[in-house]
N, C-alpha and C. Protein backbone atom coordinates (compact mmCIF):
# COMPACT_ATOMS: atom_id res chain seq x y z
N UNK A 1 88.15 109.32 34.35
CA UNK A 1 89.01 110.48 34.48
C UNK A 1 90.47 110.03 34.29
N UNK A 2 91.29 110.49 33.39
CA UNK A 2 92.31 110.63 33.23
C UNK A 2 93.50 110.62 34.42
N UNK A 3 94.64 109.83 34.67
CA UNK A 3 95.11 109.74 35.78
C UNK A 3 96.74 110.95 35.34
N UNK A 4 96.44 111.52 33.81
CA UNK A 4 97.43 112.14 33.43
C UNK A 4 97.35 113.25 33.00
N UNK A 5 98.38 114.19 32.51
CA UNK A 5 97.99 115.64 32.33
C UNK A 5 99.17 116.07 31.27
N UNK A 6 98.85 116.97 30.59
CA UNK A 6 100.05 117.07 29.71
C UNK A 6 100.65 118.82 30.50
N UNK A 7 102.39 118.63 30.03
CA UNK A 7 102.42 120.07 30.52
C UNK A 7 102.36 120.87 29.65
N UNK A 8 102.29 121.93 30.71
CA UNK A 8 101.75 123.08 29.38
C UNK A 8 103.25 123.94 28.76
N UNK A 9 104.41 123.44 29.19
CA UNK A 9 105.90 123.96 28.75
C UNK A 9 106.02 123.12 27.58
N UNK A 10 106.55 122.06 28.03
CA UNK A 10 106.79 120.95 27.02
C UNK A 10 105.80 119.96 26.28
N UNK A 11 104.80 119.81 26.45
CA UNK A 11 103.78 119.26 26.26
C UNK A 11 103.82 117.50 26.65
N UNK A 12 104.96 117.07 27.68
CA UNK A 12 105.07 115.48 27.98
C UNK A 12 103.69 115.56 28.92
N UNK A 13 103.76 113.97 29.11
CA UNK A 13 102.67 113.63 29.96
C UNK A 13 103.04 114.05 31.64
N UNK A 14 102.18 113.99 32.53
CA UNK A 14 102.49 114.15 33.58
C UNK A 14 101.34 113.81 34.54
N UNK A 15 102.13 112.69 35.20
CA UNK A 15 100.84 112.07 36.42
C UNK A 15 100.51 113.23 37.01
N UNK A 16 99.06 112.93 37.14
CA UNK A 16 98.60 113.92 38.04
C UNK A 16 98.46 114.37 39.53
N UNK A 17 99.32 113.45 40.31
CA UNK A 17 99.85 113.83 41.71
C UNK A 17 101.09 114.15 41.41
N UNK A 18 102.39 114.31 40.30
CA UNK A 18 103.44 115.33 40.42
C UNK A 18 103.12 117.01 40.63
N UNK A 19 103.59 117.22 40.77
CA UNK A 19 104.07 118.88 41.28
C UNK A 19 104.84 119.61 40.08
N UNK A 20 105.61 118.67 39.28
CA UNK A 20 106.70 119.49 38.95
C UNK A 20 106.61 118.32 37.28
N UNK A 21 106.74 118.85 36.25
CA UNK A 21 107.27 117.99 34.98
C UNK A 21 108.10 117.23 35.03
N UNK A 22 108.39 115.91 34.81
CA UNK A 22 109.87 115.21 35.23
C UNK A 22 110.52 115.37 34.20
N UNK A 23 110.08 116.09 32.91
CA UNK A 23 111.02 116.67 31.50
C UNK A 23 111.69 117.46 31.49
N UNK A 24 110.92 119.09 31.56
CA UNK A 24 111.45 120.09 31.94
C UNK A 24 111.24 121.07 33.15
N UNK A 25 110.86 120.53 34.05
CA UNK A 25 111.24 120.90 35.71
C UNK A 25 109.99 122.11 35.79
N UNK A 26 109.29 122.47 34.84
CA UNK A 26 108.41 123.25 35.25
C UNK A 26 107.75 122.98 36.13
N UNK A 27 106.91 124.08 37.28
CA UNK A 27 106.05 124.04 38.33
C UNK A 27 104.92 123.64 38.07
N UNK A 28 104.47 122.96 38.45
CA UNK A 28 102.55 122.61 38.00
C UNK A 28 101.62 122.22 39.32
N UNK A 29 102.29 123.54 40.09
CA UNK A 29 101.76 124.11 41.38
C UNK A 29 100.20 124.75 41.26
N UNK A 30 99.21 125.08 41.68
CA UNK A 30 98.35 126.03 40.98
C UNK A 30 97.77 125.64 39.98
N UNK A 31 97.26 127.07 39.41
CA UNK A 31 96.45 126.61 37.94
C UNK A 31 97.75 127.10 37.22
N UNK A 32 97.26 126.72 36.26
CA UNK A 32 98.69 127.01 35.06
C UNK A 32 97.63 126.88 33.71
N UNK A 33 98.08 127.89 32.78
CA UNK A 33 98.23 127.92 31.24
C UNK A 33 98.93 127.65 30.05
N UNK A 34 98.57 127.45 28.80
CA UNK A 34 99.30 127.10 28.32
C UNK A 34 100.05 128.06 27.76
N UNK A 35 101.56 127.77 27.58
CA UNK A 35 101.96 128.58 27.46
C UNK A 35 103.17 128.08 25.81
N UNK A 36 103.48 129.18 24.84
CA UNK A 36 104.10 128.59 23.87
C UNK A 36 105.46 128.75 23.83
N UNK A 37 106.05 127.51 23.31
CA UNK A 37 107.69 127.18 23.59
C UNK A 37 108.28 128.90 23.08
N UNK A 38 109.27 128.62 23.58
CA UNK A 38 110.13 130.02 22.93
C UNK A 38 111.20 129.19 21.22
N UNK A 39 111.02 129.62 20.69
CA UNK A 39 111.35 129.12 19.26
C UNK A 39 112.85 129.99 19.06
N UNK A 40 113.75 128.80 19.24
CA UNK A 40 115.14 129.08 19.54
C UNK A 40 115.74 129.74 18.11
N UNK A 41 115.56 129.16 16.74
CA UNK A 41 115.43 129.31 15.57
C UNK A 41 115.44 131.24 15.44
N UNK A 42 114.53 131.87 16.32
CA UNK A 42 114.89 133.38 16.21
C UNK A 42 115.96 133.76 16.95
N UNK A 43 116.89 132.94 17.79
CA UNK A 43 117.68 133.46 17.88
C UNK A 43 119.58 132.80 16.70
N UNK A 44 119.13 132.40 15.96
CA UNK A 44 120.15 132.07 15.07
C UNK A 44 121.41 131.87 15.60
N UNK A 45 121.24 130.98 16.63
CA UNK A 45 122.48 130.16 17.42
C UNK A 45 121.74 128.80 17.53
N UNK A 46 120.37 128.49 17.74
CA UNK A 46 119.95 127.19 18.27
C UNK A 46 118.75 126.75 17.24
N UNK A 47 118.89 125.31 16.83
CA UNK A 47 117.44 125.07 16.29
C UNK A 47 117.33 123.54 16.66
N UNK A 48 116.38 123.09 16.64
CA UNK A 48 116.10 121.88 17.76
C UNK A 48 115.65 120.87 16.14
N UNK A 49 116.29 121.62 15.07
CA UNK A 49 115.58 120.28 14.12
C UNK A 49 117.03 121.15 12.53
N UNK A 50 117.51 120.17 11.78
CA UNK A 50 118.26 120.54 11.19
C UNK A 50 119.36 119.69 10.37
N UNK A 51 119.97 120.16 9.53
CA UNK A 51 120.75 119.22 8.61
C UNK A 51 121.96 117.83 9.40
N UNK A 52 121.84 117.20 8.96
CA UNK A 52 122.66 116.00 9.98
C UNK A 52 124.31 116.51 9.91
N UNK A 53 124.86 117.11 9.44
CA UNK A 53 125.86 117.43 9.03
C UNK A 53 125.95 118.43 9.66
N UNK A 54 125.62 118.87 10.50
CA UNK A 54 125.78 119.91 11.28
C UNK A 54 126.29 119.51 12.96
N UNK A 55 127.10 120.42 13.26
CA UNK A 55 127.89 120.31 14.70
C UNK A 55 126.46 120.28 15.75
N UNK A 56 126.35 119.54 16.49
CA UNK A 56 124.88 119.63 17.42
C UNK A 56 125.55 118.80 18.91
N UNK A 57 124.61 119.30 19.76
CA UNK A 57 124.50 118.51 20.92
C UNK A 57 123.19 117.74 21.17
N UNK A 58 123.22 116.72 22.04
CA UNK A 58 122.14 115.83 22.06
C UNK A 58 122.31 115.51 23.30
N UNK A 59 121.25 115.98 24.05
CA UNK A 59 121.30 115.50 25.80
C UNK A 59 121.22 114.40 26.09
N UNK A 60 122.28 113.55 26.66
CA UNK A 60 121.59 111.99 27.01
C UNK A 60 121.54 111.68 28.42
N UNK A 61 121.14 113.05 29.35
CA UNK A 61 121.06 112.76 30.62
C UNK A 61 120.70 114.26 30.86
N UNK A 62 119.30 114.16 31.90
CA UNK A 62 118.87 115.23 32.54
C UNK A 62 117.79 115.18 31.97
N UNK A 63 116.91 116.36 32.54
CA UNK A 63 115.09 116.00 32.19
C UNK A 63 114.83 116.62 30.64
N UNK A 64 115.72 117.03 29.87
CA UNK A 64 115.16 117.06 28.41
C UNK A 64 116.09 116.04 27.63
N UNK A 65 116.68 114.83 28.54
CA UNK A 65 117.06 114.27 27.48
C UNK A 65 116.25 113.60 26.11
N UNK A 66 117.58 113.71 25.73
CA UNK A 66 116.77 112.97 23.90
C UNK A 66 117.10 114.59 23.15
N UNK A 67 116.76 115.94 23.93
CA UNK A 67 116.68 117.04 22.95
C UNK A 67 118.05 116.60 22.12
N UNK A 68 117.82 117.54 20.73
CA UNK A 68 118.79 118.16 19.98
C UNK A 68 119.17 119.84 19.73
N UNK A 69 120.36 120.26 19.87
CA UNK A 69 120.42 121.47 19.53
C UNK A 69 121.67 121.86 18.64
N UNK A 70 121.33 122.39 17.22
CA UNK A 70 121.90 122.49 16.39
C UNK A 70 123.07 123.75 17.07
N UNK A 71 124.11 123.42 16.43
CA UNK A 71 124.89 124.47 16.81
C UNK A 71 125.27 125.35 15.09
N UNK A 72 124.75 126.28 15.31
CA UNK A 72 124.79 127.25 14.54
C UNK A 72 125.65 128.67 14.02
N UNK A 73 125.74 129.63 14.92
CA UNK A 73 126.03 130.43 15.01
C UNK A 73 126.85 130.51 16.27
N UNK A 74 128.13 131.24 16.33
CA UNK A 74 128.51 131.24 17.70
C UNK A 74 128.79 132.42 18.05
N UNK A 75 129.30 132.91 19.62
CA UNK A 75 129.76 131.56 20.30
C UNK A 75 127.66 131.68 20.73
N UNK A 76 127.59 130.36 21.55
CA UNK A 76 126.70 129.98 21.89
C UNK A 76 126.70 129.71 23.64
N UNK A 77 125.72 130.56 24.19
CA UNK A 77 125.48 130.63 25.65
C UNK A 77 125.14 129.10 25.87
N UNK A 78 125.69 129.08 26.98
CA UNK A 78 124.40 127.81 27.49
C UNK A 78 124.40 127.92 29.43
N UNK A 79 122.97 127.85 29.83
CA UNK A 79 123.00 128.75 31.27
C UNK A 79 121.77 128.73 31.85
N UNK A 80 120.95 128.97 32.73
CA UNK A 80 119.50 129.09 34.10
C UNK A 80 119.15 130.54 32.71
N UNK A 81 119.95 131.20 32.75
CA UNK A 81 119.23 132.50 32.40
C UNK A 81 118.23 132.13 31.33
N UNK A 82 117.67 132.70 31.44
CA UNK A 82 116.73 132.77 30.02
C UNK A 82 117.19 132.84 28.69
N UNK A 83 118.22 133.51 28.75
CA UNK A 83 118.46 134.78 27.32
C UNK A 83 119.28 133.58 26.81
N UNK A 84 119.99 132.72 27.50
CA UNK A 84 120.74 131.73 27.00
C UNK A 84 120.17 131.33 25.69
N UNK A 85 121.16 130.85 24.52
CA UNK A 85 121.19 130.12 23.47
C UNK A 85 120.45 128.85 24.07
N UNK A 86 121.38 127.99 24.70
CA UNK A 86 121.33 126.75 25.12
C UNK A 86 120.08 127.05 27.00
N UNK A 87 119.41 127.37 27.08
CA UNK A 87 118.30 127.23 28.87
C UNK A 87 118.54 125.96 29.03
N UNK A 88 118.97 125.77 30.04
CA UNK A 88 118.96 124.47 31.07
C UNK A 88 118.50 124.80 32.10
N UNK A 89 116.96 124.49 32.53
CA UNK A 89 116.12 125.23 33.78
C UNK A 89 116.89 124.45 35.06
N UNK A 90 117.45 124.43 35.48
CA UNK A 90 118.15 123.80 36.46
C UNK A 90 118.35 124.24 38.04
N UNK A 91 118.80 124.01 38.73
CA UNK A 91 119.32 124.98 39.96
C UNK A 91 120.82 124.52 39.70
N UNK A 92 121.35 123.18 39.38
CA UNK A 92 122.76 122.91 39.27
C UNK A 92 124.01 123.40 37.90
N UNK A 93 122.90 124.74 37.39
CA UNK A 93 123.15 125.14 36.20
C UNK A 93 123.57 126.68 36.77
N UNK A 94 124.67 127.28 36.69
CA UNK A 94 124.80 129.18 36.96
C UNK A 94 123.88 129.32 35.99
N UNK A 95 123.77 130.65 36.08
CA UNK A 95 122.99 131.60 35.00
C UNK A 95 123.79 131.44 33.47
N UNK A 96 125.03 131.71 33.36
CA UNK A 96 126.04 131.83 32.57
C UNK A 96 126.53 130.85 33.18
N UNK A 97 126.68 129.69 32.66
CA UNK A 97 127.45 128.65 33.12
C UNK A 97 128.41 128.35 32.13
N UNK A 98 128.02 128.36 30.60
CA UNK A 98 129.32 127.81 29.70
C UNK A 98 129.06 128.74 28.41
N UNK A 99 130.32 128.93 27.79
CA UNK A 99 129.99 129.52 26.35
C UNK A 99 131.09 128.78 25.65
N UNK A 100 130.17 128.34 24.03
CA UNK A 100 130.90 127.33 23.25
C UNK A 100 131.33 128.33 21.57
N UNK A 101 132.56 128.39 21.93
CA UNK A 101 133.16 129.31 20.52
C UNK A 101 133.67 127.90 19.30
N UNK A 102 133.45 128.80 18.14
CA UNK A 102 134.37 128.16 17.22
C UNK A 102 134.94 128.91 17.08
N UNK A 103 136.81 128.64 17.29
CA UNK A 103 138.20 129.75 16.82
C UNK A 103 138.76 128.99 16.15
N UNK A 104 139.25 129.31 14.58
CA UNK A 104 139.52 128.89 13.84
C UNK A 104 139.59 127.52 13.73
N UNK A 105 138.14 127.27 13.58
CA UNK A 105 137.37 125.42 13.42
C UNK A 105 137.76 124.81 14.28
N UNK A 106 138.18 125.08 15.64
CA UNK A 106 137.98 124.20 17.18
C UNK A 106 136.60 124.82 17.63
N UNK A 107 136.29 123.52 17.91
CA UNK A 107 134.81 124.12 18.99
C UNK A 107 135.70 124.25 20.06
N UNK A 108 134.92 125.19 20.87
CA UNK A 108 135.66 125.12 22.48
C UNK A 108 134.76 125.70 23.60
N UNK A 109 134.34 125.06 24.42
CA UNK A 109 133.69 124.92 25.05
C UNK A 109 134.33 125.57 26.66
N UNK A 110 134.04 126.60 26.92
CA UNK A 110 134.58 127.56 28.18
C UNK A 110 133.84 127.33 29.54
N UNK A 111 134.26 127.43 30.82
CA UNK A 111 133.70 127.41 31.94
C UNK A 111 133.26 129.02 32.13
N UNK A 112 131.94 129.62 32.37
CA UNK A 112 132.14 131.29 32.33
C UNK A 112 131.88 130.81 34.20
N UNK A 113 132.85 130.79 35.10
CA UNK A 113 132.86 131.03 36.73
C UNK A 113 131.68 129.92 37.40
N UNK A 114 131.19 129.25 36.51
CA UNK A 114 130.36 128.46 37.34
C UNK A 114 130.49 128.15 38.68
N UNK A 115 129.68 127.66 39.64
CA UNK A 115 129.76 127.33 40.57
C UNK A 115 129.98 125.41 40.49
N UNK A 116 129.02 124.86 39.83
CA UNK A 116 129.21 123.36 39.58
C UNK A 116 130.45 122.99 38.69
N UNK A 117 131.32 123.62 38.06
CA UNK A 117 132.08 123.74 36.74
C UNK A 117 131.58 123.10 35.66
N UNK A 118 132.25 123.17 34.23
CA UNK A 118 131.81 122.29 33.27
C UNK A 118 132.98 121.02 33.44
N UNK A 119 132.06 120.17 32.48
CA UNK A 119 132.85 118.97 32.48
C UNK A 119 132.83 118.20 31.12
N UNK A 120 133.85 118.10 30.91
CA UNK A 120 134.16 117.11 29.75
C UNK A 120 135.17 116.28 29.97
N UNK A 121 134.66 115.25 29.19
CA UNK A 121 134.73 113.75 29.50
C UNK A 121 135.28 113.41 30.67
N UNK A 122 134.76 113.61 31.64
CA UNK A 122 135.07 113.25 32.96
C UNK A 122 135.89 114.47 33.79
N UNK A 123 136.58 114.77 32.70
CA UNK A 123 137.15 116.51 33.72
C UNK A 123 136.34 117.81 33.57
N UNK A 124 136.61 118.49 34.89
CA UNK A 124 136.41 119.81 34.89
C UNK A 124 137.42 120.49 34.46
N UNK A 125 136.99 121.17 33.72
CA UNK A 125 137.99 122.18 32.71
C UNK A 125 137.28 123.66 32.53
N UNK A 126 138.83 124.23 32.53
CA UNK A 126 137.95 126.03 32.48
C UNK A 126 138.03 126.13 30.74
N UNK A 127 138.48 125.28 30.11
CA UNK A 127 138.53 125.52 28.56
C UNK A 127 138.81 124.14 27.89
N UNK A 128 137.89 123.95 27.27
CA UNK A 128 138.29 122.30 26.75
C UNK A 128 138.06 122.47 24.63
N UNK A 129 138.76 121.45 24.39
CA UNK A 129 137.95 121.47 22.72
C UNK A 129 137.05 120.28 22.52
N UNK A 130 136.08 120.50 21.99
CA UNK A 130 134.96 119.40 21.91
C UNK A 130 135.28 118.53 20.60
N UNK A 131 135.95 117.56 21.16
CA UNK A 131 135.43 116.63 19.38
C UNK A 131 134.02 115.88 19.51
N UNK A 132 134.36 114.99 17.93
CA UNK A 132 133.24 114.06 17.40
C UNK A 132 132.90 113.20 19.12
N UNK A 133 132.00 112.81 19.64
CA UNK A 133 131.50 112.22 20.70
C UNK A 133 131.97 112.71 21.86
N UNK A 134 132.59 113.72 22.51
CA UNK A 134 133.02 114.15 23.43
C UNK A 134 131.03 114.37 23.94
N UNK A 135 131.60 114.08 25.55
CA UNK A 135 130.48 114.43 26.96
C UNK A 135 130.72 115.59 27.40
N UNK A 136 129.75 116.77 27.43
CA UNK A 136 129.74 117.92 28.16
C UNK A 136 129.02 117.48 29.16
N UNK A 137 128.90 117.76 30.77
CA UNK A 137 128.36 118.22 31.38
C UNK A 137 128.24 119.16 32.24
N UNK A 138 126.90 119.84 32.29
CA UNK A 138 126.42 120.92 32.85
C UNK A 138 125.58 120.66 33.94
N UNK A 139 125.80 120.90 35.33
CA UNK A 139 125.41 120.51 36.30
C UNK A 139 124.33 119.08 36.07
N UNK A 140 123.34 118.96 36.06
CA UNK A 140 123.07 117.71 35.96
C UNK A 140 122.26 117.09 34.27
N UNK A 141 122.95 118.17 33.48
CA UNK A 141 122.94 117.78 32.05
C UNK A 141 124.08 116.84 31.59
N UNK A 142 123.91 115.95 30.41
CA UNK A 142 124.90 115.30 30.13
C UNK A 142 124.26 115.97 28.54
N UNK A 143 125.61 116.20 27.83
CA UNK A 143 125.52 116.29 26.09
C UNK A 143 126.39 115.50 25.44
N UNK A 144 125.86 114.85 24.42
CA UNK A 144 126.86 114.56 23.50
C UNK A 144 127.53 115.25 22.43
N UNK A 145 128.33 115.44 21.76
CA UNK A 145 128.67 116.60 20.64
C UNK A 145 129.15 115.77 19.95
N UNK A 146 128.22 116.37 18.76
CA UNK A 146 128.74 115.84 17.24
C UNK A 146 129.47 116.86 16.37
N UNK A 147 130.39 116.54 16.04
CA UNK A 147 131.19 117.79 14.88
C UNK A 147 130.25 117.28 13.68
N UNK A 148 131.15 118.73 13.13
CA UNK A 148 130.11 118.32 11.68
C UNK A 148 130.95 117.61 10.72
């Protein structure tokens, strides 16, 4: 018998005495189903696969690190809520925690009232501009940002 389990959100492995995904924080309380990713791509702000030349973030801290998310279309949510561009299932995440505009070719990356604030490169800021390697973080997300 297998001492592992895959989840049914993300599809990583998962010992089978956790409770919870150590990827993406889903519950694996109960029985559970599988269930299929939400395909960011329909909402034409986010796609998790895409031209290198493109402005993107890349998590290098928190349980989906490694993701990529193309930045596309703006501005772009990122937040607990669902509806978000950017979902970060979090509790250290508001619902609406950040929205990232391009105004005339600055990215800029906004605090919308968070409770944790955002942070770049080491400060909390209610409005920052993102360059080439700048660190966002979002409660216990870290991103990297690439301009294009």
């Amino acid at each position: 018998m297998s001492d592992v389990r895959s989840c049914p959100v993300c599809g990583a492995e998962v010992a089978k005495e956790n409770i919870q995904c150590d990827r993406c924080g889903y519950s694996l309380n109960g029985s559970t189903e599988k269930i299929g990713i939400i395909d960011k791509n329909d909402s034409g702000s986010i796609s998790v696969s895409g031209d290198r030349g493109k402005s993107r973030l890349t998590l290098t801290k928190g349980p989906l690190k490694g993701e990529v998310f193309y930045l596309e279309d703006f501005p772009v949510s990122i937040g607990r809520e669902p509806s978000c561009d950017i979902f970060l299932n979090n509790m250290t995440v508001s619902r609406e925690h950040a929205l990232i505009e391009n105004i005339d070719g600055q990215i800029l990356v906004s605090d919308r009232d968070s409770l944790n604030g955002t942070w770049v490169d080491g400060k909390c800021v209610d409005q920052a501009e993102l360059y080439d390697g700048s660190l966002l973080q979002i409660g216990t997300f870290s991103m990297r940002f690439s301009g294009a």
